[in-house]
Protein backbone atom coordinates (compact mmCIF):
# COMPACT_ATOMS: atom_id res chain seq x y z
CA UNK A 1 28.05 -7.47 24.34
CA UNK A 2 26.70 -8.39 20.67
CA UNK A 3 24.66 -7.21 18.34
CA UNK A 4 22.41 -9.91 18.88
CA UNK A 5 21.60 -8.07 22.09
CA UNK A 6 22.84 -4.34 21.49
CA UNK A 7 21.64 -2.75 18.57
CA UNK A 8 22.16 1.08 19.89
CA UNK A 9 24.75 2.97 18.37
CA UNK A 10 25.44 0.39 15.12
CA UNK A 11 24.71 1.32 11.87
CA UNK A 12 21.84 -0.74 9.50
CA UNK A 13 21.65 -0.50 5.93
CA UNK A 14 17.77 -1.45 4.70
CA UNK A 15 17.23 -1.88 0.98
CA UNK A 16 13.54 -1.31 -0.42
CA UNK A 17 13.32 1.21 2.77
CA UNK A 18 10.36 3.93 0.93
CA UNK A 19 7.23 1.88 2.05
CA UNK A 20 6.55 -1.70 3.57
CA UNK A 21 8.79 -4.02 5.17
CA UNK A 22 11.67 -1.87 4.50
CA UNK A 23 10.15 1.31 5.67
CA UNK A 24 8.93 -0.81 8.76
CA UNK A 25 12.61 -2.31 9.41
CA UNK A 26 13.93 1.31 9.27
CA UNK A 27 11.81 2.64 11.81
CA UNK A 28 12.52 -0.54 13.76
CA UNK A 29 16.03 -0.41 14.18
CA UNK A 30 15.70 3.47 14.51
CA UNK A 31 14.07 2.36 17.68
CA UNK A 32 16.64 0.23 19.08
CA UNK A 33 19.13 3.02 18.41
CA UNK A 34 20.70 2.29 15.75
CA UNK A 35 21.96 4.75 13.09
CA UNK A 36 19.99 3.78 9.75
CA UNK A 37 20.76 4.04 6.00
CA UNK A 38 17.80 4.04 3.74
CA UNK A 39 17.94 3.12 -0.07
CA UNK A 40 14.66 2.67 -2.36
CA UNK A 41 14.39 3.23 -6.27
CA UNK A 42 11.76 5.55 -5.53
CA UNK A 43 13.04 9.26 -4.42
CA UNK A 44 9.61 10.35 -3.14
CA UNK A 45 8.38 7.78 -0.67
CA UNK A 46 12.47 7.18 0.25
CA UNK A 47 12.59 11.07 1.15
CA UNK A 48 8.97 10.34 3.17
CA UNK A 49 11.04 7.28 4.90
CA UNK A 50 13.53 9.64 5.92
CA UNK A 51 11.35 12.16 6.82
CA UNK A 52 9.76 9.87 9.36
CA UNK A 53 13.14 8.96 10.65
CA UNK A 54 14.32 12.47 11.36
CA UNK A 55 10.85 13.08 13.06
CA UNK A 56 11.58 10.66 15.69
CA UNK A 57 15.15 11.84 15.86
CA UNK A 58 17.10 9.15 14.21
CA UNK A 59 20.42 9.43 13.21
CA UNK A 60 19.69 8.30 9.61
CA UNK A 61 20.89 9.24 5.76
CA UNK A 62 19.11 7.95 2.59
CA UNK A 63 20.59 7.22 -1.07
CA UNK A 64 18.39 6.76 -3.89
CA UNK A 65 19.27 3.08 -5.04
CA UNK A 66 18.57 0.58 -7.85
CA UNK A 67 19.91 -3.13 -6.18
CA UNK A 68 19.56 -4.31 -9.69
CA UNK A 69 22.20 -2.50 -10.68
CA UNK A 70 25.61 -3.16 -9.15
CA UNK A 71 27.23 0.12 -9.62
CA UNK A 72 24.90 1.88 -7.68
CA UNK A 73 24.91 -1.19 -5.16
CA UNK A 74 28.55 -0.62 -4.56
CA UNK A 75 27.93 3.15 -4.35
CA UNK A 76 25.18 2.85 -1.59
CA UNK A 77 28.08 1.00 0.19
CA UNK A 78 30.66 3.47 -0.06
CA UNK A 79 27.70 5.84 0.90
CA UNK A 80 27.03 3.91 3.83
CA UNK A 81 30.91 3.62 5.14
CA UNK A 82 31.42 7.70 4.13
CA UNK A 83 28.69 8.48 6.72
CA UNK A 84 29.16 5.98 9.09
CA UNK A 85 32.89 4.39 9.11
CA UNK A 86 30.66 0.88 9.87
CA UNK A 87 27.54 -1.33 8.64
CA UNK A 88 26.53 -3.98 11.25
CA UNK A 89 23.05 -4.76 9.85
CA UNK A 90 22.57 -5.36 5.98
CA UNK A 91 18.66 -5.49 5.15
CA UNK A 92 18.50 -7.43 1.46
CA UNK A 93 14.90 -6.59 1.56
CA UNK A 94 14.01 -4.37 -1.90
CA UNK A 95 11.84 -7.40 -3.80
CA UNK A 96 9.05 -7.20 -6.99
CA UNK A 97 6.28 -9.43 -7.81
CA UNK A 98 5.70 -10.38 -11.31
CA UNK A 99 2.82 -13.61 -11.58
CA UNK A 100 1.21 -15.76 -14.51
CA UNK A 101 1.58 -19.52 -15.51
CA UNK A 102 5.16 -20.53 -16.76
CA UNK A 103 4.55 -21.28 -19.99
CA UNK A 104 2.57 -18.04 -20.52
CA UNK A 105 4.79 -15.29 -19.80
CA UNK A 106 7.68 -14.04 -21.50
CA UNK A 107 11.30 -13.79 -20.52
CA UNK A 108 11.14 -10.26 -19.58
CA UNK A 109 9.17 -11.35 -16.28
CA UNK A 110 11.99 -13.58 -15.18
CA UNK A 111 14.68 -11.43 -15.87
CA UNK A 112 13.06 -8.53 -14.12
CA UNK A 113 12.19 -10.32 -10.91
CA UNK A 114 15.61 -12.05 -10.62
CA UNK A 115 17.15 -8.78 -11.48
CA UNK A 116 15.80 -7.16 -7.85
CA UNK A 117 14.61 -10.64 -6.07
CA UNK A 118 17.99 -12.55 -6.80
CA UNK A 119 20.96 -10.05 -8.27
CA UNK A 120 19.71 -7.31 -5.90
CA UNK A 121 20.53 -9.64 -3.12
CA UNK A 122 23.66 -10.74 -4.90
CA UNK A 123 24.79 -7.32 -5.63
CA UNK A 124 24.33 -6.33 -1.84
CA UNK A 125 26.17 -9.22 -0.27
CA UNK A 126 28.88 -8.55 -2.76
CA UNK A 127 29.52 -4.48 -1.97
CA UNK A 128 28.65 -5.19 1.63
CA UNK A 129 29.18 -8.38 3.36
CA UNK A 130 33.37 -8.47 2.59
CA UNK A 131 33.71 -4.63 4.45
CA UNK A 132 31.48 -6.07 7.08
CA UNK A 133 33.84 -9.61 7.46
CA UNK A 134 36.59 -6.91 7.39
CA UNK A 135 35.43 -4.75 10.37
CA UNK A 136 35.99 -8.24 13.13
CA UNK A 137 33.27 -7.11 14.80
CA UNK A 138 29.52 -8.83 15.16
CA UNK A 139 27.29 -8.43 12.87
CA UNK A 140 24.25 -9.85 10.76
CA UNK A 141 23.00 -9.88 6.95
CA UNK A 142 19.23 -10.17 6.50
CA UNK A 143 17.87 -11.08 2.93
CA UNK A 144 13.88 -10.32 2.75
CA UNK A 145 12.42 -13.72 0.58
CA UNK A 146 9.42 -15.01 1.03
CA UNK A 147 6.63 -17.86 1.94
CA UNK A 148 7.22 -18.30 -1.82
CA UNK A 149 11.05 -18.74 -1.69
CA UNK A 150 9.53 -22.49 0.87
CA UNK A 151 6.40 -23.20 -1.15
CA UNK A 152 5.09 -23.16 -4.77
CA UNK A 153 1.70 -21.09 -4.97
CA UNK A 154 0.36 -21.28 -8.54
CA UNK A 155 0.45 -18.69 -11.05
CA UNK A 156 3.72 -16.89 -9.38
CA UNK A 157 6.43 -18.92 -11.75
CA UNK A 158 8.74 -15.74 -12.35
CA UNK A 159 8.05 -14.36 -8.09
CA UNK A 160 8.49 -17.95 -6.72
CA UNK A 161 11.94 -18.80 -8.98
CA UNK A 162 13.14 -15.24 -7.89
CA UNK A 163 12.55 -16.00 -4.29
CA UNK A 164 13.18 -19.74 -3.82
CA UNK A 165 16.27 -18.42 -5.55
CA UNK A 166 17.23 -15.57 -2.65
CA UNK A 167 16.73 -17.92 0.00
CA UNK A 168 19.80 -20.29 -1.55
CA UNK A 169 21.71 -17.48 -1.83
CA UNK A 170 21.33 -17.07 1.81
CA UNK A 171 21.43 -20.14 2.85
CA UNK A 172 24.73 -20.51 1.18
CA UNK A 173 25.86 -17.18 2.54
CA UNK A 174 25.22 -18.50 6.16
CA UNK A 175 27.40 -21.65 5.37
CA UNK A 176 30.76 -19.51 3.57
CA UNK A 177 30.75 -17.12 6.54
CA UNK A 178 30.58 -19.99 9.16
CA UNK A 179 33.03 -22.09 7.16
CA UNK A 180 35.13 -19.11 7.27
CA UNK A 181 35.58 -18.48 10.79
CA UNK A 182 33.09 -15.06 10.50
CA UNK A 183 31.45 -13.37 12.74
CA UNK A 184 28.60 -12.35 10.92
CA UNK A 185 25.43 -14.18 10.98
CA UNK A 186 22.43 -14.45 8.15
CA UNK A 187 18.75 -14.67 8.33
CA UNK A 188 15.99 -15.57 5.28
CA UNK A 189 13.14 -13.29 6.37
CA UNK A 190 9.98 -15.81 5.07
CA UNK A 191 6.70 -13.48 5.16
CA UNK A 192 3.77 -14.81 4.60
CA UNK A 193 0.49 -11.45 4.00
CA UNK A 194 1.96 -8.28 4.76
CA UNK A 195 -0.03 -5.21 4.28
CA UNK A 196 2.73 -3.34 1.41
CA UNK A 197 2.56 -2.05 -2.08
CA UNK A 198 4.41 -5.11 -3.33
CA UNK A 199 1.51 -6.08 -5.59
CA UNK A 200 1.94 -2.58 -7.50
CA UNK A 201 5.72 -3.40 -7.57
CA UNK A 202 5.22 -2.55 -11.85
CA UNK A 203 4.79 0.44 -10.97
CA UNK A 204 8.83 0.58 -11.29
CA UNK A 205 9.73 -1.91 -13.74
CA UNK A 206 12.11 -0.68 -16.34
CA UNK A 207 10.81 0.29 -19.71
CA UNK A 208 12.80 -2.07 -21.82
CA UNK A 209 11.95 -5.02 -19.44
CA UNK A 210 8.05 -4.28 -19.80
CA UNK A 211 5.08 -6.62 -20.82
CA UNK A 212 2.15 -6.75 -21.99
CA UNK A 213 -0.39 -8.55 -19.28
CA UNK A 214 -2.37 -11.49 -20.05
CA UNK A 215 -4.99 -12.50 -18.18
CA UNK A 216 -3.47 -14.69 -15.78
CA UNK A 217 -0.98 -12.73 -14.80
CA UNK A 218 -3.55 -9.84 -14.65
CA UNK A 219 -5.96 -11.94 -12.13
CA UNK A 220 -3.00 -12.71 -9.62
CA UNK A 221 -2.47 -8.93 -9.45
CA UNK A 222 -5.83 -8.29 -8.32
CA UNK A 223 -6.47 -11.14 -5.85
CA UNK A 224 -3.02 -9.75 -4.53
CA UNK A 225 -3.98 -6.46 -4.22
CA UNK A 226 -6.72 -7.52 -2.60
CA UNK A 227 -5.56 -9.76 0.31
CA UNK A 228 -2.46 -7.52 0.85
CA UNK A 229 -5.12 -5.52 2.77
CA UNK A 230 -5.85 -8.29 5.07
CA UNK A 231 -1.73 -9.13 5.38
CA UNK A 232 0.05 -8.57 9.31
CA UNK A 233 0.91 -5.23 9.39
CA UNK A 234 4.87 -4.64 8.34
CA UNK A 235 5.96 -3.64 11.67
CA UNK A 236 5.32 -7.30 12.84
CA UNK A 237 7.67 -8.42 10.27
CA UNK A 238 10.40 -6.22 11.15
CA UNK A 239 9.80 -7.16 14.54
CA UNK A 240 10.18 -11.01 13.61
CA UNK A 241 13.37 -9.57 11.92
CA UNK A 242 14.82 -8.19 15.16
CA UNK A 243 14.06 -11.23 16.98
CA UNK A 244 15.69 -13.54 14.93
CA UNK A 245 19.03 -11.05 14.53
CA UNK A 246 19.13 -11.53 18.61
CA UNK A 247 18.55 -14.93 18.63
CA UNK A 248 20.77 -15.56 15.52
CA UNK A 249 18.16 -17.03 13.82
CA UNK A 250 18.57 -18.46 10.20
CA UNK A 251 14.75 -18.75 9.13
CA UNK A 252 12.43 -16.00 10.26
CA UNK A 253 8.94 -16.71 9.34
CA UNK A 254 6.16 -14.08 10.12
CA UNK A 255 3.72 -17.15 10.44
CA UNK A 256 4.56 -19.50 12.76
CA UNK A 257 1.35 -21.46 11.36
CA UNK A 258 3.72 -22.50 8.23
CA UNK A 259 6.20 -24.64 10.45
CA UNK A 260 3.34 -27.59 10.40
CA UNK A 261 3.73 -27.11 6.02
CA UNK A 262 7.89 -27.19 6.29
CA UNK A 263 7.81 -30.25 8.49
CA UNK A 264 5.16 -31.79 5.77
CA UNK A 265 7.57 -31.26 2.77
CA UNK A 266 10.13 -33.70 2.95
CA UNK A 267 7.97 -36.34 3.60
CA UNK A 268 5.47 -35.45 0.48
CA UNK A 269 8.52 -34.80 -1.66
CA UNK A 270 10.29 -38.40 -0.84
CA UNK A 271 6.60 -39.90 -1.42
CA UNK A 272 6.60 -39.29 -5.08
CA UNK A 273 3.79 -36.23 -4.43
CA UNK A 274 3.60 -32.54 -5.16
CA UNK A 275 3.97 -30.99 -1.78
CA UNK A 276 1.64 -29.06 -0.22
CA UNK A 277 1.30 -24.83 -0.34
CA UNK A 278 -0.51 -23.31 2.67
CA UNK A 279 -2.72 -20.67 2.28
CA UNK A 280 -0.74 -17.80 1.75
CA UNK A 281 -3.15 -15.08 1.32
């Protein structure tokens, strides 16, 4: 019996696991049964994420992380085999929002957002993903992009590059492991609104990648901020997540409303036009 169909008594790693999707994927897979490792850059709502796991009586661990750095990347690894000989489930799902027009920002934004969004992704498939080929047994790497990694909203040039970015990487991942014989299975998670904290992502922005806002950038923040309230709640996008690792999904989209957009796209593009975004607020 697979993984697609047995998650109880594996082991998932979730990236980005203190609050949101992350936090929601946690509790998810603690629910199926499955031993969970939690990472976040932020010791205080990781240490609530854990706290919640214990609570239900989850066999879980945490390590405070960085993805954009590959040391500690490679360390949450080794963390993860020390305490549980085996990773079946790799959540890729840490991300950060940066916004403004292209030509307005400055290069700080794009190499902070591909620093989490792209290299944190990277960095992850690199510590994890060669131990996991290693093991010969089923298993599934999950890389959290977004509605912005399929479509271009405006005013999100350093977010959308970061994303549309992620999703090649997995994409590509998905082809190397099937070229290679593997086992192991990807998914692009695609969400669309979710009720997080991922348009307060500054809040953890490295000092010597700050920047000052302009008003563009600060607008986007706000009208973020402010639908983010009205997004799905996360648990229906780690549920979408669990689906598609049964069904050995590639693409999971939390709205099934943006098929009609993706079916649109080629057709627009080979036209000469500037396809479509949907709503994505």
């Amino acid at each position: 019996m697979g993984i697609v169909r047995d998650f109880a008594g594996r082991t998932a790693v979730v990236t980005g696991a203190g609050s949101g999707i992350g936090r929601a994927l946690a509790l998810r897979f603690a629910a199926e049964g499955m031993r969970v490792v939690a990472a976040d850059v932020e010791e205080d709502a990781l240490d609530e994420t854990l706290e919640l796991l214990d609570k239900r009586g989850a066999e879980a661990a945490a390590k405070v992380t960085d993805v954009g750095d590959e040391e500690q990347v490679f360390a949450l690894a080794d963390f993860a085999y020390e305490q549980y000989d085996a990773v079946h489930v790799l959540c890729n799902n840490a991300g950060v929002f940066s916004g403004g027009v292209i030509w307005g920002r400055p290069p700080t934004d794009l190499e902070w957002t591909l620093r989490v969004n792209l290299w944190g992704v990277m960095h992850g498939i690199r510590a994890f993903v060669p131990r996991m080929i290693a093991q010969d047994s089923e298993g599934h790497s999950v890389t959290t992009s977004s509605a912005a990694g399929l479509f271009v909203p405006a005013y999100s040039a350093a977010y959308t590059i970061s994303k549309f970015a992620s999703y090649a990487a997995t994409e590509t991942l998905a082809h190397d492991l099937a070229a290679q014989g593997s086992k192991l299975k990807a998914t692009v998670l695609c969400p669309g609104n979710v009720n997080t904290g991922l348009p307060g992502s500054a809040r953890n922005r490295p000092a010597e990648l700050a920047a000052e806002t302009t008003p563009d950038a600060e607008f986007l923040e706000l009208a973020l901020g402010e639908t983010a309230g009205r997004g799905i709640d996360p648990a229906l996008a780690a549920e979408t997540v669990v689906e598609a690792i049964r069904e050995e999904r590639f693409l999971a989209l939390t709205h099934p409303e943006y098929a009609e957009y993706l079916l649109a796209r080629p057709a627009e593009q080979l036209s000469g036009a500037v396809p479509q975004t949907p709503p994505l607020g």
